[in-house]
N, C-alpha and C. Protein backbone atom coordinates (compact mmCIF):
# COMPACT_ATOMS: atom_id res chain seq x y z
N UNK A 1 0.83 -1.19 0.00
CA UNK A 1 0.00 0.00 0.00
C UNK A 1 0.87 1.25 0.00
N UNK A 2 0.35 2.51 0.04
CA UNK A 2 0.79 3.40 -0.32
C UNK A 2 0.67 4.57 1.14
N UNK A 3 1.76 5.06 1.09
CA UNK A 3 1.78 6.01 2.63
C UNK A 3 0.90 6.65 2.41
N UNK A 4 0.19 7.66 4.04
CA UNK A 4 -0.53 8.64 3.85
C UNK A 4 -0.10 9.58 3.09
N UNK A 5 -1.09 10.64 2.64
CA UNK A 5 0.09 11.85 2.10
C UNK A 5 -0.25 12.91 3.43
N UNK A 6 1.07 13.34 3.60
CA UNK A 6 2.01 14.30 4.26
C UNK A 6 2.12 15.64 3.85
N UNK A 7 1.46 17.20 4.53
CA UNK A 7 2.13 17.99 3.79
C UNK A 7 3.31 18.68 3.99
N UNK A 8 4.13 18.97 3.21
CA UNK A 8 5.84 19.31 3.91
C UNK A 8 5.71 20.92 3.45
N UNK A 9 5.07 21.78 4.75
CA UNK A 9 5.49 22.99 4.64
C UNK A 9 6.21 24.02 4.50
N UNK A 10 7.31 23.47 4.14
CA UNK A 10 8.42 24.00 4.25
C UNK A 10 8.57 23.59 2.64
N UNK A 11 8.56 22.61 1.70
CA UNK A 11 9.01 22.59 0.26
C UNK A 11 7.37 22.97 0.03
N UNK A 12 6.46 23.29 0.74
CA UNK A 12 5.52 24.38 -0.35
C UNK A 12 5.68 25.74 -0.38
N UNK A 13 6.62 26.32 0.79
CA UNK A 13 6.64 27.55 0.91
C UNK A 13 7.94 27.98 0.19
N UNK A 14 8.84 26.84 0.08
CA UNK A 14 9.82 27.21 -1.01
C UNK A 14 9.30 27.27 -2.61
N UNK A 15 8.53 26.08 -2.91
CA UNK A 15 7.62 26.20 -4.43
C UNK A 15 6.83 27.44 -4.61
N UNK A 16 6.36 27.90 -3.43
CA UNK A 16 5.24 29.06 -3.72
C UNK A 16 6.34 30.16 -4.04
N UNK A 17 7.02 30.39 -2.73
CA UNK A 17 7.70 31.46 -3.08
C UNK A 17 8.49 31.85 -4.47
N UNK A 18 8.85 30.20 -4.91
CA UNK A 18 9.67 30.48 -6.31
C UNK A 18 9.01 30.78 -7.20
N UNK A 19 8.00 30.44 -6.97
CA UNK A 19 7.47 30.56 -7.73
C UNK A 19 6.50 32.47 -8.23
N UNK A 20 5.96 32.62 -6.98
CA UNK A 20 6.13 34.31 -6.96
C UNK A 20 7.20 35.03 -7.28
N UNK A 21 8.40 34.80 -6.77
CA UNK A 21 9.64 35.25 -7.03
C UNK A 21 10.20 35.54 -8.40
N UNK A 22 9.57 34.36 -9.01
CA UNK A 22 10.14 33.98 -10.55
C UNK A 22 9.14 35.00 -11.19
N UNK A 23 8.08 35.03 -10.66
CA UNK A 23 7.02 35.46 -11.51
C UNK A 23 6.99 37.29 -11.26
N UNK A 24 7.42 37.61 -10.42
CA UNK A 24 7.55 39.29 -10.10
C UNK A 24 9.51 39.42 -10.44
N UNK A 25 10.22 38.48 -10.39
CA UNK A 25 11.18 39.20 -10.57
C UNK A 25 11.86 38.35 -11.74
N UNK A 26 11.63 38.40 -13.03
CA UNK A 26 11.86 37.79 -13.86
C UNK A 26 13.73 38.23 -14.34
N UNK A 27 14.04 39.51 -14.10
CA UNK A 27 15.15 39.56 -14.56
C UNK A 27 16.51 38.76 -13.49
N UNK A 28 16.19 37.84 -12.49
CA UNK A 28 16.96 37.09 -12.12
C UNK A 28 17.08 35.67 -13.00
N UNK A 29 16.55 35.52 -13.97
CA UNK A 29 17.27 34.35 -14.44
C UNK A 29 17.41 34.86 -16.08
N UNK A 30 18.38 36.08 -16.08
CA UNK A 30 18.84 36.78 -17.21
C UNK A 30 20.43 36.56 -16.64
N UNK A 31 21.09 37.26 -17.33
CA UNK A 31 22.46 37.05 -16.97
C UNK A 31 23.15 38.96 -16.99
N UNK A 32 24.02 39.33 -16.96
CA UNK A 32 24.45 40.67 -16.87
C UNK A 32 23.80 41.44 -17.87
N UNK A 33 23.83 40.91 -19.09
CA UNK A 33 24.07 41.29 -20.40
C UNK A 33 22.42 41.34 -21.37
N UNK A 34 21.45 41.09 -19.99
CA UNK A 34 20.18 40.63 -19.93
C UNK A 34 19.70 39.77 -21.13
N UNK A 35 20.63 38.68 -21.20
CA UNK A 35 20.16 37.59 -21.80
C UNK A 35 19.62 36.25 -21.67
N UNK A 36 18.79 36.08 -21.77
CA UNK A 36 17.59 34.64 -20.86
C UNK A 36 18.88 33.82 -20.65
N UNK A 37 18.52 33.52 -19.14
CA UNK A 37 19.69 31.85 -19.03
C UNK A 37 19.24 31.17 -18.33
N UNK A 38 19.07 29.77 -19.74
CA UNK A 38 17.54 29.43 -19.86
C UNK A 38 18.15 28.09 -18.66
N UNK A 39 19.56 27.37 -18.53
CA UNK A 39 19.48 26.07 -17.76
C UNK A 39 19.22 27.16 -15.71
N UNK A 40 19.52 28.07 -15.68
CA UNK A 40 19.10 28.26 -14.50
C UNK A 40 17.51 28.36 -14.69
N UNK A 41 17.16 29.07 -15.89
CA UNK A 41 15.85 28.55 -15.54
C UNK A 41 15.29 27.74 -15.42
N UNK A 42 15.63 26.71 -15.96
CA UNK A 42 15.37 25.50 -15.89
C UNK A 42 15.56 24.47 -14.48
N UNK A 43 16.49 24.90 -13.97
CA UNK A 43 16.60 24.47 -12.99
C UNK A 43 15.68 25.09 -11.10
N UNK A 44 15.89 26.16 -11.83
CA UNK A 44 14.37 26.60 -10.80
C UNK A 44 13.37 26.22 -10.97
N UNK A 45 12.84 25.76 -12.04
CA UNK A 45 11.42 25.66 -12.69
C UNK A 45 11.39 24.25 -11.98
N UNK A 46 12.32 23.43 -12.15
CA UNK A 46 12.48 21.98 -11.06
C UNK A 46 12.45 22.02 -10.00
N UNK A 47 13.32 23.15 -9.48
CA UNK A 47 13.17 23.39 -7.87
C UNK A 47 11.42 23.48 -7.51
N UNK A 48 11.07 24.42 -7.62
CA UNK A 48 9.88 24.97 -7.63
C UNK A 48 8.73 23.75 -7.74
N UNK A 49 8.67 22.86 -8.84
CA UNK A 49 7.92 22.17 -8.95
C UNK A 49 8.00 20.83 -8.16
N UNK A 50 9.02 20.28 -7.69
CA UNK A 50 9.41 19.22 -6.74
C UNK A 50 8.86 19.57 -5.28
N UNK A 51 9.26 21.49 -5.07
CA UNK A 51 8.56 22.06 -3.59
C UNK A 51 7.05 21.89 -4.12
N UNK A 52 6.36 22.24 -5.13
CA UNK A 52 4.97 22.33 -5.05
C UNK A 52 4.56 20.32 -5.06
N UNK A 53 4.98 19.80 -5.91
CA UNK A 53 4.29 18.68 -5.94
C UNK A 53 4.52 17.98 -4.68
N UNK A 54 5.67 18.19 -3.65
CA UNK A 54 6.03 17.67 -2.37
C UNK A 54 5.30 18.43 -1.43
N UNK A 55 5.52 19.31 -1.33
CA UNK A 55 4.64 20.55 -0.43
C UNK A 55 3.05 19.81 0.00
N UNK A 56 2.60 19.76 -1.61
CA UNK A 56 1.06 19.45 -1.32
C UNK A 56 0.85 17.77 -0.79
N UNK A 57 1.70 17.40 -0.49
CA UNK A 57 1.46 15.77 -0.13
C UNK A 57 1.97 14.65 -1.04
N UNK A 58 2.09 15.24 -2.46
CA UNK A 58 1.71 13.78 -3.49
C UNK A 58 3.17 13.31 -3.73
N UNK A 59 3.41 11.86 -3.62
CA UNK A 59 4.42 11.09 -3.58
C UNK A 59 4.16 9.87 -4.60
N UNK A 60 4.82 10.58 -6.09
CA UNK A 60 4.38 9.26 -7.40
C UNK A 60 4.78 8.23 -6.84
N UNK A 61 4.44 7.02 -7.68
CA UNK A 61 4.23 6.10 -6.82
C UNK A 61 5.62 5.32 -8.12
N UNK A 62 5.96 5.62 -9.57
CA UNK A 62 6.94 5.49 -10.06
C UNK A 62 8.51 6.16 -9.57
N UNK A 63 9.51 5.14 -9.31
CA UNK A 63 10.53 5.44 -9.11
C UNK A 63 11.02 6.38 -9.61
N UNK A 64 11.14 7.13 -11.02
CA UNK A 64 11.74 7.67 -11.48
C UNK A 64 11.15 9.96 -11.29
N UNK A 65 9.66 9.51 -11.12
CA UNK A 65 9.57 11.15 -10.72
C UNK A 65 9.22 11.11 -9.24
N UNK A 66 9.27 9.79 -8.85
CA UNK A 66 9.37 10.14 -7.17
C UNK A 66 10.85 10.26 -6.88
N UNK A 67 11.83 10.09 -7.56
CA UNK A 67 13.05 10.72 -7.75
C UNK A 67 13.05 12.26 -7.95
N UNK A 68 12.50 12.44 -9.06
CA UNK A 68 13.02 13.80 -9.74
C UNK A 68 12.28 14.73 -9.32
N UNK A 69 11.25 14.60 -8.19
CA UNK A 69 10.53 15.51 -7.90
C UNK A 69 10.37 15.08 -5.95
N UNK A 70 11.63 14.22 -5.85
CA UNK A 70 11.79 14.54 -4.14
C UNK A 70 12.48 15.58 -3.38
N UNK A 71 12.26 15.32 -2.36
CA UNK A 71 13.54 16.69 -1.66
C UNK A 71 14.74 16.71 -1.87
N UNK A 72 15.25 15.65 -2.15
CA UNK A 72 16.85 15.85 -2.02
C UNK A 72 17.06 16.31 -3.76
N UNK A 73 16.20 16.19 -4.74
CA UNK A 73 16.46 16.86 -5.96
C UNK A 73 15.79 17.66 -6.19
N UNK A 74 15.10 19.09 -5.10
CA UNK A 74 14.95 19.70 -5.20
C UNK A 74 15.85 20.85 -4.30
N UNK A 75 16.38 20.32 -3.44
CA UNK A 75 17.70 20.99 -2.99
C UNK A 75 18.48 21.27 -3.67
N UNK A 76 18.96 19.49 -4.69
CA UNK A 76 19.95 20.01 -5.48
C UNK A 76 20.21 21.40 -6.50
N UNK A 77 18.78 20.92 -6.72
CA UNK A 77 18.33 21.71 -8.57
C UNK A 77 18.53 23.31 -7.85
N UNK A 78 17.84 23.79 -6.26
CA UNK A 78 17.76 25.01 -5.91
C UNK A 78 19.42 25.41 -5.67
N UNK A 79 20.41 24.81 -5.47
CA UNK A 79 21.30 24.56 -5.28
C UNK A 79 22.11 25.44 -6.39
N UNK A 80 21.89 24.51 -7.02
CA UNK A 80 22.73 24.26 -8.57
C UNK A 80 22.12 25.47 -9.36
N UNK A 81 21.02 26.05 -8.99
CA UNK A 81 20.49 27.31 -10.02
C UNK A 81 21.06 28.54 -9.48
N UNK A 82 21.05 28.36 -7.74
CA UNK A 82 21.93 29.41 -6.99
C UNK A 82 23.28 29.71 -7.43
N UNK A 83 23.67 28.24 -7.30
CA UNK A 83 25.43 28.40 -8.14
C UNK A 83 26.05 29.08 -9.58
N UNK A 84 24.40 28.83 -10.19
CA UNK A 84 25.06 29.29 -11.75
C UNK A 84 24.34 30.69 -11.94
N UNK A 85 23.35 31.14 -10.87
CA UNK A 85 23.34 32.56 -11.12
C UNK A 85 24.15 33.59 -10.65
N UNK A 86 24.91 33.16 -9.58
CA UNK A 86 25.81 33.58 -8.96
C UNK A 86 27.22 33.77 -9.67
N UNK A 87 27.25 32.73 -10.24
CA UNK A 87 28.46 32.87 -11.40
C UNK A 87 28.56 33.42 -12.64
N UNK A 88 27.35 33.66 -12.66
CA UNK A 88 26.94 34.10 -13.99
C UNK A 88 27.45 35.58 -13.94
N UNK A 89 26.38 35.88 -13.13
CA UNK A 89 26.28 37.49 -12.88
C UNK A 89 27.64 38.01 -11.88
């Protein structure tokens, strides 16, 4: 059987926020030269969606996006988007 679902307040308030964040401050995933940079976006857009689909409880029940959309690869991805905007700019 399948666990209860759980909500993890803390990766919804990171999904929400990225999601506001992304959405009012769009020129953070530009680069100096204000040109789209699109793998940090991309990699927030993962962050974000791993906090929302975890946040709200739901835990796929396939190995592979209960991977790509758990906490520890949504750390990474928030991680890894921090790192390359930081370097970027």
């Amino acid at each position: 059987m399948s666990e209860p679902a759980r909500t993890r307040p803390l990766a919804l308030l990171l999904g929400v926020g990225l999601m506001l964040g992304i959405s009012l401050q769009p020129q953070w995933l530009t680069t100096a030269a204000g040109v789209a940079d699109h793998p940090a976006a991309m990699l927030l857009m993962w962050a974000m969606s791993a906090g929302l689909v975890r946040g709200v409880g739901f835990v796929p029940q396939h190995w592979l996006p209960r991977w790509l959309l758990g906490l520890p690869a949504m750390l990474l991805a928030l991680l890894a988007a921090l790192w390359r905007i930081v370097l970027i700019n």
